[in-house]
Protein backbone atom coordinates (compact mmCIF):
# COMPACT_ATOMS: atom_id res chain seq x y z
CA UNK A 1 0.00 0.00 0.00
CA UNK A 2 1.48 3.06 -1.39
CA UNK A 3 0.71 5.45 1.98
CA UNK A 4 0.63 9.07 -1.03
CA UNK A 5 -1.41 7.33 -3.76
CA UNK A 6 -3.94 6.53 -1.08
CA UNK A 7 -4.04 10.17 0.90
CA UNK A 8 -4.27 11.43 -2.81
CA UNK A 9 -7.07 9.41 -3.78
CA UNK A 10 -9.06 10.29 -0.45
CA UNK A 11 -8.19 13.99 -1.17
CA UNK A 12 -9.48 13.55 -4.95
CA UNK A 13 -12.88 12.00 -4.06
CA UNK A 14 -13.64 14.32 -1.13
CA UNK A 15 -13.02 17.42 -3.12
CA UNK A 16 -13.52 16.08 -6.27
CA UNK A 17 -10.28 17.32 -7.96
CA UNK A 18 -8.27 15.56 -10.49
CA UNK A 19 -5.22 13.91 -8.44
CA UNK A 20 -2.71 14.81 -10.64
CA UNK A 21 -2.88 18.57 -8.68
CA UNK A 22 -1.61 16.94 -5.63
CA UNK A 23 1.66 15.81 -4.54
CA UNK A 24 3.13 15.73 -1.45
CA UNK A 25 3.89 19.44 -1.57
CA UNK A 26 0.31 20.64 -1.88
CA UNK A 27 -0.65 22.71 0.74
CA UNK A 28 -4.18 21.22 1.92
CA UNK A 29 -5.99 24.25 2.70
CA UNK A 30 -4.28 26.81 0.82
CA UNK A 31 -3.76 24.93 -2.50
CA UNK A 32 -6.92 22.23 -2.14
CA UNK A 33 -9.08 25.29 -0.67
CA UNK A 34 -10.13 21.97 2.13
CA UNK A 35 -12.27 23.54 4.44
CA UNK A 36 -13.40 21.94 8.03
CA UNK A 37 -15.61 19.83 6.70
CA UNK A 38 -13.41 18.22 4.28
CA UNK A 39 -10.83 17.51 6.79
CA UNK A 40 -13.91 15.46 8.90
CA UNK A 41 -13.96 13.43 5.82
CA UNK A 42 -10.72 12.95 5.53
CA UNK A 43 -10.06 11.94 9.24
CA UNK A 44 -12.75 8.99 8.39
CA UNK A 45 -11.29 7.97 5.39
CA UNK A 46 -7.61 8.07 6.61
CA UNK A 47 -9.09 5.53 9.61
CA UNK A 48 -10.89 3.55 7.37
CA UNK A 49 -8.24 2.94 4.65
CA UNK A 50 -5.14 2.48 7.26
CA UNK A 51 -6.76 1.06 10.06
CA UNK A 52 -5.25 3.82 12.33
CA UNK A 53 -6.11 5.46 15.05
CA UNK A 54 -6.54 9.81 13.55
CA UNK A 55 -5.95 12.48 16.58
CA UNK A 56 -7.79 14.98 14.37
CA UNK A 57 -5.91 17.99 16.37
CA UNK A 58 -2.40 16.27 15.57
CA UNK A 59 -3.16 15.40 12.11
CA UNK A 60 -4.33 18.52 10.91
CA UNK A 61 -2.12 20.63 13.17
CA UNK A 62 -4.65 22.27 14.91
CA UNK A 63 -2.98 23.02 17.93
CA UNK A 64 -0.25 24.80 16.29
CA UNK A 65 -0.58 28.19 16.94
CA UNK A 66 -1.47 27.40 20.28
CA UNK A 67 2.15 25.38 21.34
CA UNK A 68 3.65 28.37 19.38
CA UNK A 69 2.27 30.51 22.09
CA UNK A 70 3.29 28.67 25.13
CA UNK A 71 7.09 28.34 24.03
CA UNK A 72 9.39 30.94 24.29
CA UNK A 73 12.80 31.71 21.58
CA UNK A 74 13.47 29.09 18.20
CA UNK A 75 14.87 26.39 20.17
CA UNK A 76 11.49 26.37 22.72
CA UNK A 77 9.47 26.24 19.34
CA UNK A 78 11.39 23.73 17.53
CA UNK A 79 11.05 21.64 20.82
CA UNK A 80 7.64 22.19 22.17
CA UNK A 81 6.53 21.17 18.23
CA UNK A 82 8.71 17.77 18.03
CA UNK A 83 7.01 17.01 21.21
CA UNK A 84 3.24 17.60 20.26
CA UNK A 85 3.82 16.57 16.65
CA UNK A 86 6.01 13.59 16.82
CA UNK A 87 5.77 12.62 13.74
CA UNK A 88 7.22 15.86 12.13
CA UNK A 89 10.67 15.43 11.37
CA UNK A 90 12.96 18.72 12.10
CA UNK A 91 13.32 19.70 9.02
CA UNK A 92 9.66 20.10 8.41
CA UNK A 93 9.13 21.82 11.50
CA UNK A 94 11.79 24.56 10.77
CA UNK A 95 9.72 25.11 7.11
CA UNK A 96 6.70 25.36 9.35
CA UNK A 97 7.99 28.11 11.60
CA UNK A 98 9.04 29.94 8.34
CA UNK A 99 5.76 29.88 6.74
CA UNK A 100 3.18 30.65 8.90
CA UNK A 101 2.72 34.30 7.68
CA UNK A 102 1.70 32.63 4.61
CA UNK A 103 -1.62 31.16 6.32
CA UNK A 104 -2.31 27.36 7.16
CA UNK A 105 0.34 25.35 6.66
CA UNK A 106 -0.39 21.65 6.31
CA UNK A 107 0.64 19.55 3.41
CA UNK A 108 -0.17 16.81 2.03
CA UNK A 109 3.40 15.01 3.05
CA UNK A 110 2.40 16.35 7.04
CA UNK A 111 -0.63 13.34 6.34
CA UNK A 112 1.64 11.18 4.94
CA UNK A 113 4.12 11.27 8.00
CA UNK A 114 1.49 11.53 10.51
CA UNK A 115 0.32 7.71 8.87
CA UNK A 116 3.89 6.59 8.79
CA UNK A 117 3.99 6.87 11.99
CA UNK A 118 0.70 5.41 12.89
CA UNK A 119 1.34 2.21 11.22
């Protein structure tokens, strides 16, 4: 089971877009234009095609801004986010903290490592 073929098929039926848009570099909301809903969707087809259990907030990184704001310098952040979002390597996590001017920042390869890491 090919973990991106599958999030991309899930992604292409719930918002009925041609998967060829998404790779694992799509932003989900930004790029997708996902909205709330969508992501409910998603959490039930993510649990229902990988048999895993979905923390919804961890997932979709919905606690983000808030662990931003209880951590203090770049080293606090870098930290405080490894340790609620384990599955986010540090390298992703630095591109994180440098986009989040540009609004939400989850992408499709965030789903991918969050199921990685599940399994």
């Amino acid at each position: 089971m090919d973990v991106f073929d599958e999030i991309r098929e899930s992604l292409s039926e719930i918002l009925d877009l041609d998967g060829n848009e998404i790779t694992p570099e799509t932003y989900i909301m930004r790029d997708l234009e996902a909205e709330s809903i969508d992501l409910l969707e998603l959490s039930v087809a993510l649990n229902s095609r990988f048999k895993v259990e979905i923390n919804d907030d961890q997932v979709f990184l919905r606690t983000l801004r808030v662990c931003l704001n209880k951590v203090n310098g770049n080293g606090g952040r870098l930290e405080g986010l490894s340790r609620a979002f384990p599955f986010l390597d540090g390298e992703r996590i630095g591109e994180i903290l440098t986009d989040l001017d540009g609004g939400p920042v989850l992408k499709v390869k965030d789903l991918m490592a969050y199921i990685q890491w599940r399994m």
